[in-house]
Protein backbone atom coordinates (compact mmCIF):
# COMPACT_ATOMS: atom_id res chain seq x y z
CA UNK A 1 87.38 104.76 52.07
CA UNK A 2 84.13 106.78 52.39
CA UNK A 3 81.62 106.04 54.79
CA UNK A 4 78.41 104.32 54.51
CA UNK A 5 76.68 107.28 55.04
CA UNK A 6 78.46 109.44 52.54
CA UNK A 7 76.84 111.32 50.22
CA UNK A 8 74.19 112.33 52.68
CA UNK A 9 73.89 115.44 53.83
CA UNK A 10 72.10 116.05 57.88
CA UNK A 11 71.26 119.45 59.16
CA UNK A 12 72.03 119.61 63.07
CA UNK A 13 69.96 122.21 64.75
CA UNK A 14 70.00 119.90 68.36
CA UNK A 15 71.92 120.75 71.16
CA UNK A 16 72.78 119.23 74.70
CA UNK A 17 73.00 115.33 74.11
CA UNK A 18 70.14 113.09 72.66
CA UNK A 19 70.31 115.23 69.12
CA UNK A 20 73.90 115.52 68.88
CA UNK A 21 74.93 112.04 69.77
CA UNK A 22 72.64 110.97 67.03
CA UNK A 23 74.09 113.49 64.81
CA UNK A 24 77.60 112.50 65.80
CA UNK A 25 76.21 108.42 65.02
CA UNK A 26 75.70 109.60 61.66
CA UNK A 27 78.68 111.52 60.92
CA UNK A 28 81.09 108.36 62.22
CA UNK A 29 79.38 106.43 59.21
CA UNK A 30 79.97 109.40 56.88
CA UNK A 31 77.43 111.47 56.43
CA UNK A 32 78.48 115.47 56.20
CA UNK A 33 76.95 116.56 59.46
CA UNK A 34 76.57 120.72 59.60
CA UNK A 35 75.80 121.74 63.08
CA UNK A 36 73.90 125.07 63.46
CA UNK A 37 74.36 126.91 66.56
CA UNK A 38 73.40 129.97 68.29
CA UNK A 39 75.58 132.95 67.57
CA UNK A 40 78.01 133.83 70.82
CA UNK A 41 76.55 131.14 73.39
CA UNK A 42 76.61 127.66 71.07
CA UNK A 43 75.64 124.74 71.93
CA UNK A 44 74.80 124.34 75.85
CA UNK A 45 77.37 121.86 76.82
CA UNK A 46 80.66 123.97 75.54
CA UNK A 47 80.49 125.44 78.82
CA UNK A 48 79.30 122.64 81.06
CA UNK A 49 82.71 122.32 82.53
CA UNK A 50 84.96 121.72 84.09
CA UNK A 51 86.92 119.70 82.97
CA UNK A 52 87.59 121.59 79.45
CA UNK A 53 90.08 120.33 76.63
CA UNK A 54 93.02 122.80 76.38
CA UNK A 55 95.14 124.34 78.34
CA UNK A 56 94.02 127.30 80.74
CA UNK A 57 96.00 130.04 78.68
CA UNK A 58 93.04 129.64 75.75
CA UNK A 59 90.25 132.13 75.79
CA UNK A 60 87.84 129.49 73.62
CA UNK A 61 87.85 126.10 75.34
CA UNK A 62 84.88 123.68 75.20
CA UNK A 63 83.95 121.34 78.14
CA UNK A 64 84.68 117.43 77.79
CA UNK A 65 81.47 117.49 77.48
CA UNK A 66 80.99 118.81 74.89
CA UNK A 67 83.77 116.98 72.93
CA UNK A 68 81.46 113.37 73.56
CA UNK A 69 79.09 114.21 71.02
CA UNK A 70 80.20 116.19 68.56
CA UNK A 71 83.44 114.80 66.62
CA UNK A 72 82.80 115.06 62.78
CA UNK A 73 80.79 117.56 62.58
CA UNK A 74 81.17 121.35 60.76
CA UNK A 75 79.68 124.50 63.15
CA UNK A 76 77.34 127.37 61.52
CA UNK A 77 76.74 129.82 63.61
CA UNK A 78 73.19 131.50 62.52
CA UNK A 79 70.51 133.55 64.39
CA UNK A 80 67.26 131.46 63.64
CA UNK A 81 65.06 134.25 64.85
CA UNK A 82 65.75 136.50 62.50
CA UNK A 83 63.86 136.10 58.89
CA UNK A 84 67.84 136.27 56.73
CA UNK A 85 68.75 133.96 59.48
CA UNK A 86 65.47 131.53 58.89
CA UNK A 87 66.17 132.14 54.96
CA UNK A 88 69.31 130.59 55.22
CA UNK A 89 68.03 127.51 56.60
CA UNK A 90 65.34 126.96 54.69
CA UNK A 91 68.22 127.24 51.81
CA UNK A 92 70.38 124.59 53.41
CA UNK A 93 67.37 122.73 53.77
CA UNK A 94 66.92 122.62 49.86
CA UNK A 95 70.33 120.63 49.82
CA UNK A 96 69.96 118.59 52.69
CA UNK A 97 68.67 114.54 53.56
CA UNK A 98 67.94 115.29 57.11
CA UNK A 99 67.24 117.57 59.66
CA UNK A 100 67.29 117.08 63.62
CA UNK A 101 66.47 119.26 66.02
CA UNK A 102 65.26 119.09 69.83
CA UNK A 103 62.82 122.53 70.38
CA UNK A 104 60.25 122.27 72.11
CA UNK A 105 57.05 121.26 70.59
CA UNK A 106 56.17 124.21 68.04
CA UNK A 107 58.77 125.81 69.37
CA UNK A 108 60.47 126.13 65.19
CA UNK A 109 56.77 126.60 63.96
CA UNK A 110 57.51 130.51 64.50
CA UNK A 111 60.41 130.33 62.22
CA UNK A 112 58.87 128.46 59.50
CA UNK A 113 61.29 125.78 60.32
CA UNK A 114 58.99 123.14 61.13
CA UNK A 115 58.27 119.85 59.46
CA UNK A 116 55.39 121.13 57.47
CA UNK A 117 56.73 124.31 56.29
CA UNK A 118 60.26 122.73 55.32
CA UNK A 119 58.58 119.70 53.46
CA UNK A 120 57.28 122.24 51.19
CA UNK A 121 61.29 123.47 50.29
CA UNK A 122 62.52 119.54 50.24
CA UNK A 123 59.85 116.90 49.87
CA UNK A 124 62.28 114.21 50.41
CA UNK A 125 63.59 115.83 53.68
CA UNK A 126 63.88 113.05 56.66
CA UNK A 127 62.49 115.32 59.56
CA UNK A 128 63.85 113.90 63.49
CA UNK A 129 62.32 115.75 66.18
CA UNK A 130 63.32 115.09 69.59
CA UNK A 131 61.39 115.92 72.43
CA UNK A 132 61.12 115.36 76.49
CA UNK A 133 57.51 113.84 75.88
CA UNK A 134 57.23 113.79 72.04
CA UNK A 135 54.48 115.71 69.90
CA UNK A 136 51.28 114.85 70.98
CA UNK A 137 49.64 114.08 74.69
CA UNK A 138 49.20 115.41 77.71
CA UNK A 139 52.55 116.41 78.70
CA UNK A 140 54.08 117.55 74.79
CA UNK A 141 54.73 121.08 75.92
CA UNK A 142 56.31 119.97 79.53
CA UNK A 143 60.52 120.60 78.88
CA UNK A 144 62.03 117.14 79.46
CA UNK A 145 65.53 116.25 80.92
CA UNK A 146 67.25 113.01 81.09
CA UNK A 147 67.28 112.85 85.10
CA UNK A 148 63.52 113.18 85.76
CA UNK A 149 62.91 110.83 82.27
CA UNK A 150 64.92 108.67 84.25
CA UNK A 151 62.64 108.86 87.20
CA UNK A 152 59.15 109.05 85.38
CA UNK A 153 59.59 106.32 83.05
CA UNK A 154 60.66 103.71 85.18
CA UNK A 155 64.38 103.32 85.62
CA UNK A 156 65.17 104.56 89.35
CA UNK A 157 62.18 102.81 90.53
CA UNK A 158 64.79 99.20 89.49
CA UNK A 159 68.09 101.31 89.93
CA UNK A 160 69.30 101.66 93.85
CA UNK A 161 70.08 99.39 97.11
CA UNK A 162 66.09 97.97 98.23
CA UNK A 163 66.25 99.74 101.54
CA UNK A 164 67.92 102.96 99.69
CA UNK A 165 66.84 105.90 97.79
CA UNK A 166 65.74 105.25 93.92
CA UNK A 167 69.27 106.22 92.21
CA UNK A 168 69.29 107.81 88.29
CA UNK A 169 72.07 105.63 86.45
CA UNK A 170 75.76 107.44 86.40
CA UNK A 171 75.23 108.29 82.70
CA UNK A 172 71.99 109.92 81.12
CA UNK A 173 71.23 106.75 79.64
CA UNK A 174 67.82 108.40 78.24
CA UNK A 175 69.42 110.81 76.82
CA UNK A 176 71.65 108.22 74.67
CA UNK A 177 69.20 105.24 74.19
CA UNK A 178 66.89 108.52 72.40
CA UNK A 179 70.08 109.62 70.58
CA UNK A 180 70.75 106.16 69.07
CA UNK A 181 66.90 105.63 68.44
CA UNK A 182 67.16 108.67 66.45
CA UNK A 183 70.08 107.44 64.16
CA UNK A 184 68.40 104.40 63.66
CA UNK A 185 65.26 105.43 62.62
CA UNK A 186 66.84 108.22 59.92
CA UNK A 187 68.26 105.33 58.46
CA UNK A 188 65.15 103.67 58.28
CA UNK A 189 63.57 106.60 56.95
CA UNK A 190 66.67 107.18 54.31
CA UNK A 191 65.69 103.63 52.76
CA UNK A 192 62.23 104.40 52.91
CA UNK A 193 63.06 107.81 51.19
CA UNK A 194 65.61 105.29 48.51
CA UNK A 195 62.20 103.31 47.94
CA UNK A 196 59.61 106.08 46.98
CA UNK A 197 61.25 109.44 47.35
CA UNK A 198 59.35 110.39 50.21
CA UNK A 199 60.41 112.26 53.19
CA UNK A 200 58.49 111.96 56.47
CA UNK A 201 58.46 113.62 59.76
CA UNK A 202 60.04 111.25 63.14
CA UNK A 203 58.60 112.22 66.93
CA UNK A 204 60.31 110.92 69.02
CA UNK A 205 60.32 111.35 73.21
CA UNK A 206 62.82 111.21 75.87
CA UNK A 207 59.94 109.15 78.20
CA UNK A 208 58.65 107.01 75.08
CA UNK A 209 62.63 106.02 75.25
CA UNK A 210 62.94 105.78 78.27
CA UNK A 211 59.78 102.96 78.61
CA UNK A 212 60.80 100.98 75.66
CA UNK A 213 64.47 100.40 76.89
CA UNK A 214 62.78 99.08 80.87
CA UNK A 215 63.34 95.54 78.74
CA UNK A 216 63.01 92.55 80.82
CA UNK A 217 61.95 94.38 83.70
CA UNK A 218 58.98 95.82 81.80
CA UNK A 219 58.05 92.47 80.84
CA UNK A 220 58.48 91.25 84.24
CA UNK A 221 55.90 93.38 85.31
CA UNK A 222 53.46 93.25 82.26
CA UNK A 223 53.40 89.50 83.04
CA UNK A 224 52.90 89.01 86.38
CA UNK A 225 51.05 92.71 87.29
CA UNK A 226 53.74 93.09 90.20
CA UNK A 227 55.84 96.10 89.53
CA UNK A 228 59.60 95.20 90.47
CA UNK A 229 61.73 96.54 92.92
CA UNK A 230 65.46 97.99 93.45
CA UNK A 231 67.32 95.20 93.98
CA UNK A 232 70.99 96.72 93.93
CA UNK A 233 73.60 95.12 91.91
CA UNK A 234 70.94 91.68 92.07
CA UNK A 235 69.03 90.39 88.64
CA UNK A 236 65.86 90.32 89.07
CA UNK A 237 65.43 87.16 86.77
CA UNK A 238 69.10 85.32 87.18
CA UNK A 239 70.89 84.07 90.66
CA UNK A 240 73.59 84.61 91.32
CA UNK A 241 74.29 87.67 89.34
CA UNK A 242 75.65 90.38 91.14
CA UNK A 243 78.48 92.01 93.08
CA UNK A 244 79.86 90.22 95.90
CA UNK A 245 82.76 91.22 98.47
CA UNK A 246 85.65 89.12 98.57
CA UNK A 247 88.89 88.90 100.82
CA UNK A 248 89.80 92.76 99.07
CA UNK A 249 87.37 94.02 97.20
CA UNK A 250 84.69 93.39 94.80
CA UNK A 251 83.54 91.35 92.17
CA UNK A 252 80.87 90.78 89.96
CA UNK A 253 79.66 87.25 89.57
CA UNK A 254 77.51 86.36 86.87
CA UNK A 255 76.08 83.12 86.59
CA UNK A 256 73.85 82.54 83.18
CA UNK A 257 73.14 78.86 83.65
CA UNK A 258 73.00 75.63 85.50
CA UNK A 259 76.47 74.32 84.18
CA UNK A 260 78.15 77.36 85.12
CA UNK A 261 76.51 77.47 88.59
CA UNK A 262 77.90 74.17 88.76
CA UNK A 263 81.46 74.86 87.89
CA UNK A 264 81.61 77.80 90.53
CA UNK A 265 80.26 75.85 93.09
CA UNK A 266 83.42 72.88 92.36
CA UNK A 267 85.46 75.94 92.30
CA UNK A 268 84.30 77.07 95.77
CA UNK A 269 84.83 73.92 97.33
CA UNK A 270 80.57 73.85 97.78
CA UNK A 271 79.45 71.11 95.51
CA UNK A 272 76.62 70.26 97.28
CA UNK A 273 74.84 73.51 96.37
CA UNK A 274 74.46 72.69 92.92
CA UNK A 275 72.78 69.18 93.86
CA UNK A 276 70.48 71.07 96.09
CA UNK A 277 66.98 70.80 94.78
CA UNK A 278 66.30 74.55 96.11
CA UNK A 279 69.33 75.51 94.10
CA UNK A 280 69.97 73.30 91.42
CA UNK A 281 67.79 75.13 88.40
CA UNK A 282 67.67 79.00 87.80
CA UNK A 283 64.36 79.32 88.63
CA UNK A 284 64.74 77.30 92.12
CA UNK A 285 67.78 79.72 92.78
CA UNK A 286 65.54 82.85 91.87
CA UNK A 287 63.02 81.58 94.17
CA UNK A 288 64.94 80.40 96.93
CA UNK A 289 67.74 83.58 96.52
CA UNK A 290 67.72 84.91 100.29
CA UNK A 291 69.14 81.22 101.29
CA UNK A 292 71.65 80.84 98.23
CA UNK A 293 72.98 84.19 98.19
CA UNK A 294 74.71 84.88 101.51
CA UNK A 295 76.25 81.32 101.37
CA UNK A 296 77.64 82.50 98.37
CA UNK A 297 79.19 85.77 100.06
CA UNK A 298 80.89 83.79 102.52
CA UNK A 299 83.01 81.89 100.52
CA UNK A 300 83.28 84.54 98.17
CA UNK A 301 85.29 86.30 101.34
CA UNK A 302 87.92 83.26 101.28
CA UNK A 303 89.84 84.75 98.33
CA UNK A 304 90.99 87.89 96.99
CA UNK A 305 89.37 89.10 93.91
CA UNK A 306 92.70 88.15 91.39
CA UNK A 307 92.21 84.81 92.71
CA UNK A 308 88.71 84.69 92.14
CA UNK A 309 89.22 86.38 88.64
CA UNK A 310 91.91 84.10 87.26
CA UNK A 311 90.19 80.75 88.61
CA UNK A 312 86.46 81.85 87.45
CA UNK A 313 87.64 82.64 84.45
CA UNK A 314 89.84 79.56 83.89
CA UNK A 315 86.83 76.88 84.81
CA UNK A 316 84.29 79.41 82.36
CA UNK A 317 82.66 81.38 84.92
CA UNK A 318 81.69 84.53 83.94
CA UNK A 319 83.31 87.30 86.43
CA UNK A 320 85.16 90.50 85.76
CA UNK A 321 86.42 93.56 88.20
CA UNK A 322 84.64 96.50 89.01
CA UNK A 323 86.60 99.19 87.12
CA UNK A 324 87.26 102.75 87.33
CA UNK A 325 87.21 104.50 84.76
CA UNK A 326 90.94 104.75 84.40
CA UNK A 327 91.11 100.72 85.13
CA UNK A 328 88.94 100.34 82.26
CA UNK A 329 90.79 102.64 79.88
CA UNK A 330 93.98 100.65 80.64
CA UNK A 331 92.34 96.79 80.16
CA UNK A 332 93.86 94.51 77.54
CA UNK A 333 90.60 94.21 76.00
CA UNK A 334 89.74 97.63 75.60
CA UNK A 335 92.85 98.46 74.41
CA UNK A 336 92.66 96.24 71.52
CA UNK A 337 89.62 97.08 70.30
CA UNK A 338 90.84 100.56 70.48
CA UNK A 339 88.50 102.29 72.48
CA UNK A 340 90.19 104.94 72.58
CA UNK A 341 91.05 107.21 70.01
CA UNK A 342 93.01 110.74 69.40
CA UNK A 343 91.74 113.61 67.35
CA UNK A 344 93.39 116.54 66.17
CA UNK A 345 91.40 119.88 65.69
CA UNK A 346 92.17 122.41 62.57
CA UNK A 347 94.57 124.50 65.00
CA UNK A 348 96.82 120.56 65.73
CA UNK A 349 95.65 120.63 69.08
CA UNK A 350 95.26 116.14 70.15
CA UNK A 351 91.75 115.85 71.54
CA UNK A 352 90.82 112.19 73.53
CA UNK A 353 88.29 110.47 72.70
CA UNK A 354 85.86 107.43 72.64
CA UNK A 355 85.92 105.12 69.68
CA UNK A 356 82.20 104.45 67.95
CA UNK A 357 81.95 100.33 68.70
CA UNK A 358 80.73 99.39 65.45
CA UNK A 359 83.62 97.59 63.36
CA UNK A 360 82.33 97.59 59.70
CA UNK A 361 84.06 95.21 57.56
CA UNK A 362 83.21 97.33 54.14
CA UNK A 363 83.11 100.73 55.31
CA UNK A 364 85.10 101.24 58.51
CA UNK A 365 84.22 104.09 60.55
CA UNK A 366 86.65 107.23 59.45
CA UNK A 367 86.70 109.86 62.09
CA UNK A 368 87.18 113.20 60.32
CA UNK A 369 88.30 115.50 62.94
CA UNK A 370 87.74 116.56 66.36
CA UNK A 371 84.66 118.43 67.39
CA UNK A 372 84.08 121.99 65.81
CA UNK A 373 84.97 125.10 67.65
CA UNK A 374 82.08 127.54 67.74
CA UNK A 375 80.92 129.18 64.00
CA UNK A 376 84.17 127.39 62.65
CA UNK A 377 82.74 126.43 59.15
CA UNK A 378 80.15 129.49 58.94
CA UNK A 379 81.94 130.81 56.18
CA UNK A 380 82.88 127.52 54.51
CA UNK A 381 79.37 125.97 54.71
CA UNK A 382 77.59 129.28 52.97
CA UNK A 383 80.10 129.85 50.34
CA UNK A 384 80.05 126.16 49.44
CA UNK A 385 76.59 125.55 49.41
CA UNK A 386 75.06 129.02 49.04
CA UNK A 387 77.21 130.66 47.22
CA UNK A 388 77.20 133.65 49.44
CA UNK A 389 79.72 136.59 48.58
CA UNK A 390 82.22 137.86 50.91
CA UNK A 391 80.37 140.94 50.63
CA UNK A 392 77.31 138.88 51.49
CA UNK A 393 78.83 137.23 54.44
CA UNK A 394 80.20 140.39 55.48
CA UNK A 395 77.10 141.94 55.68
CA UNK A 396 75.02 139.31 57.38
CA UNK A 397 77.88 138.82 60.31
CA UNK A 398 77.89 143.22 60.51
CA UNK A 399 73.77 142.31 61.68
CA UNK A 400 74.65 139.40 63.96
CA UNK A 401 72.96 137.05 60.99
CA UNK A 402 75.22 134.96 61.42
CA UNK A 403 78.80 134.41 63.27
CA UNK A 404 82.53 133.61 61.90
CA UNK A 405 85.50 132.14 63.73
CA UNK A 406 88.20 133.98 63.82
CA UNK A 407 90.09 131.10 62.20
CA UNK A 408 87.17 130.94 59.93
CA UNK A 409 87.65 127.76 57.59
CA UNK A 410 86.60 129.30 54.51
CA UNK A 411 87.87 126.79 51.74
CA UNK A 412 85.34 126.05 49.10
């Protein structure tokens, strides 16, 4: 069953994260994804390892890393600074719906690989650039990374212990809010396109990301002018809703509502803490939660966490463990929605992976293979959609135009 994205062709010239998971959104809902890369090096991340998928015999492995955001995709290898190499994408542009890339600003201007200059090959074209800062402003030539978006827009300032230091989050959550951003808005610009068969050019910025996705605890501030703190594993808006110790370990109690406060307190053998006036509403707990929350921890401690798990759960109390990562891989629930899936790559090799969330009903994601290894489909790609000669391909890959695998997919 194709995808709902097939029949659309996207033109990958991103690398490191924000681009490519965006790139790898749109390929899990069908859309031919052709990833150009720089000839010998690639894409950043095949070497940010270890760990690496294969086994330590291989010359060409490609970190884990790597593998997270690029499944579905086919990998050109072409030398964008060189004019053949520019003429080649401006060809592929001619037969493309998208393009997505992540230079710096101007940085493809030199190449004539810019919105402006490609619009003029494929009016149509749905143009994603991704940026640290986005086009325009004071900082739009500054190179932007996840960790310090992290910091300068917002997120460590709320991320961390209150006596601690400000802590970046254990995944580049910038990085991936941009990436699915990006895929959201190419859609958007897709139907646009459907609608009047204009293209259009989308800026979007790491920071810009970063600042939209503060949620509530933007809010929080823009209502009351008091910028909020790091409150460790607390809500700043809900009590209690947070980690808490118990006779082994942890758990992670959270409490959405009055009833449910209720029920844990029965549970807990404290009844008289939901009739409390200082406790009995949300906004009483919030207010009054350096009296409420260590009587909490204490009986918390009077039980192991299964106990607490099974009972909570029984009486409706949200709860749940605090999982490693191989706890998480192995929970009933996960399992079932099949988080997790297996690829194979074009030389049989099984490559792990993580399953896209989305269940469609009508057009179910199809994973098409395992991400590419470096200049895999060069030869493929420009035969199929260029009709480049052997003699032609020959020629360009003799000038370091372009780069073949030496397992070269070639089929037509």
């Amino acid at each position: 069953m194709k995808g709902a994205l097939a029949n659309y062709r996207v033109l990958d010239l991103s690398r490191i994260l924000a681009g490519p998971w965006a790139s790898q959104m749109l390929a899990d809902f069908g859309a031919e994804v052709i990833k150009v890369e720089r000839p010998g090096s690639g894409d950043d991340t095949r070497g940010w390892g270890p760990p690496f998928i294969g086994d330590d015999t291989e010359t060409e492995r490609d970190a884990a890393y790597f593998h997270s955001a690029n499944r579905g995709k086919q990998s050109i290898a072409i030398d964008i600074t060189q004019a053949e190499g520019q003429q080649l994408i401006r060809r592929l542009v001619s037969k493309s719906d998208v393009v997505l890339e992540n230079y710096k600003v101007g940085g493809l201007k030199k190449y004539g690989l810019d919105y402006d200059s490609l619009k003029a090959v494929n009016p149509g074209l749905v143009y994603c650039s991704i940026t640290g800062f986005g086009q325009t402003g004071p900082y739009s030539q500054r190179a932007g990374y996840d960790f310090m978006v992290q910091a300068m827009g917002g997120l460590m300032s709320v991320t961390g212990e209150g006596d601690g230091m400000p802590m970046k989050s254990g995944v580049a959550l910038a990085d991936v809010m941009t990436g699915l951003y990006a895929a959201n808005a190419i859609q958007a610009a897709l139907l646009y396109r459907q609608q009047t068969g204009l293209g259009q050019h989308i800026d979007l910025g790491l920071l810009d990301v970063q600042v939209a996705t503060l949620a509530n605890q933007a809010m929080n501030y823009l209502a009351s002018g008091t910028p909020p703190g790091r409150l460790g594993n607390a809500h700043p808006n809900i009590v209690p809703y947070q980690a808490f110790a118990t006779a082994d370990s942890h758990i992670i109690l959270a409490v959405g509502n009055d009833s449910q406060f209720g029920k844990f307190c029965k549970l807990a053998g404290a009844p008289h803490l939901a009739s409390d006036p200082a406790f009995a509403s949300n906004q009483a707990r919030v207010k009054n939660r350096q009296q409420l929350v260590p009587q909490i921890a204490e009986l918390l401690k009077a039980k192991d966490s299964q106990w607490w798990l099974e009972k909570l759960a029984d009486a409706g109390v949200p709860c749940g463990p605090i999982n490693s990562l191989d706890k998480v891989f192995e929970d009933p629930q996960v399992q079932h929605r099949k988080m997790q899936v297996e690829l194979t790559d074009d030389d049989g090799q099984s490559i792990p992976g993580v399953a896209n969330p989305i269940k469609f009903s009508a057009t179910p994601v199809n994973y098409t293979g395992a991400s590419p290894q470096l200049a895999q489909h060069t030869q493929k790609v420009l035969k199929s959609q260029l009709s480049l000669s052997d003699a032609e391909i020959s020629r360009l890959e003799q000038q370091g135009v372009i780069q073949s695998h030496k397992h070269a997919d070639t089929g037509t």
